[in-house]
Protein backbone atom coordinates (compact mmCIF):
# COMPACT_ATOMS: atom_id res chain seq x y z
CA UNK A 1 87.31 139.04 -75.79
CA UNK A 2 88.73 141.48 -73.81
CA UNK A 3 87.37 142.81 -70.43
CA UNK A 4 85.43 145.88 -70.87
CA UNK A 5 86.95 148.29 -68.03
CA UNK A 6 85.51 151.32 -66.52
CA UNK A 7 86.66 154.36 -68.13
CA UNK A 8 88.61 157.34 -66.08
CA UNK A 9 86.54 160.58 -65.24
CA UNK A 10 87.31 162.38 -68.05
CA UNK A 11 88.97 166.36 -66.28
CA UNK A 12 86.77 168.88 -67.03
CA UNK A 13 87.21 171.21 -70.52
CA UNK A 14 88.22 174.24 -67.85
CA UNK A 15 90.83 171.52 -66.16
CA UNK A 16 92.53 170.53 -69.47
CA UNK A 17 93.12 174.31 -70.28
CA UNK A 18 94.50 174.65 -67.26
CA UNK A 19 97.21 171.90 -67.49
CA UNK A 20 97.95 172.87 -71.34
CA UNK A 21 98.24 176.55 -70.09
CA UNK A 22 100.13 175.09 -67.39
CA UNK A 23 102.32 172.95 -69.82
CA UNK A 24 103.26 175.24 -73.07
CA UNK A 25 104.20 177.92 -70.02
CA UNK A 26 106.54 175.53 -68.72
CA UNK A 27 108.15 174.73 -72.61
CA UNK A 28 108.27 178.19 -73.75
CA UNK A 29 110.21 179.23 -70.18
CA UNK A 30 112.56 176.64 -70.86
CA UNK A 31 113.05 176.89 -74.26
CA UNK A 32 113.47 180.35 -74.39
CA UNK A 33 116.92 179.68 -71.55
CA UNK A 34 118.29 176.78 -73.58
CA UNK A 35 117.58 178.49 -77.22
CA UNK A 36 117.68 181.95 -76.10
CA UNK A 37 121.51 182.59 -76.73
CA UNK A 38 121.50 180.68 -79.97
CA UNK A 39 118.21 182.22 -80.96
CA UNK A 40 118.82 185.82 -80.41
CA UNK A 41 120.06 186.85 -84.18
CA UNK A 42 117.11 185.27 -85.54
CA UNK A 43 114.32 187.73 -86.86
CA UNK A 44 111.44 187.42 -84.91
CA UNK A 45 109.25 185.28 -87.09
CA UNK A 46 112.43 182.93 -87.29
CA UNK A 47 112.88 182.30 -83.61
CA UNK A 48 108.86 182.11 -82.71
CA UNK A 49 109.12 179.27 -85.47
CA UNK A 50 112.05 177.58 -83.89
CA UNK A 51 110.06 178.05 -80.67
CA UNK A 52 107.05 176.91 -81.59
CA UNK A 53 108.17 173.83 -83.33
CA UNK A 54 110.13 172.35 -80.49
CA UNK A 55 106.87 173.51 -77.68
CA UNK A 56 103.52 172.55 -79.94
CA UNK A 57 105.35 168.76 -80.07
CA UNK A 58 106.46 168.45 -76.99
CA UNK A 59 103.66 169.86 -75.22
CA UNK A 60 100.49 167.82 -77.37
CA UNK A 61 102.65 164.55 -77.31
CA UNK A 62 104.57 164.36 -73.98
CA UNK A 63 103.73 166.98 -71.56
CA UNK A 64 100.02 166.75 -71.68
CA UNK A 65 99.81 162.86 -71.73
CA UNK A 66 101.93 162.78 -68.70
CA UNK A 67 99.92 165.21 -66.91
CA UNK A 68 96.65 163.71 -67.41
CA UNK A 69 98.26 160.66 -66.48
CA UNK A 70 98.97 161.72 -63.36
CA UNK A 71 96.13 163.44 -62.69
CA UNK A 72 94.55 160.23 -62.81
CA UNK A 73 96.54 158.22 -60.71
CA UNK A 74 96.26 160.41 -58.22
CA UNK A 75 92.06 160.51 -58.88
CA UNK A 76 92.31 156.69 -58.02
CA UNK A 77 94.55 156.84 -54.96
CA UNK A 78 92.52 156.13 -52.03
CA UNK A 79 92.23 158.74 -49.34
């Protein structure tokens, strides 16, 4: 049997917005300067797929894990 352990605070609903906002801003700003040149002859609807397909993963499966994660490590350091 495994030890039950007391769950993490869980960041507010406003708090999680924030750090998605925070994260897909980050994503789209950076792959808009690494894609950007080889993007630009793409219609519109092209490149915002291209763009969204790289962010929407990489923001729901690495960016916003790693931010809550730090969030709560820093929660639990002691002041």
């Amino acid at each position: 049997m495994s030890p039950i352990r007391p769950q993490a605070a869980v960041p507010s609903v406003h708090l999680r917005a924030a750090f998605t906002w925070l994260a897909v801003y980050v994503m789209i700003m950076a792959t808009q300067i690494l894609l950007g040149p080889l993007l630009g002859g793409l219609s519109l609807p092209v490149r915002t797929l291209v763009v969204t397909g790289v962010v929407v993963p990489t923001v729901v499966y690495a960016l916003v894990p790693a931010i809550l994660r730090t969030y709560a490590a820093l929660r639990r350091r002691p002041r």
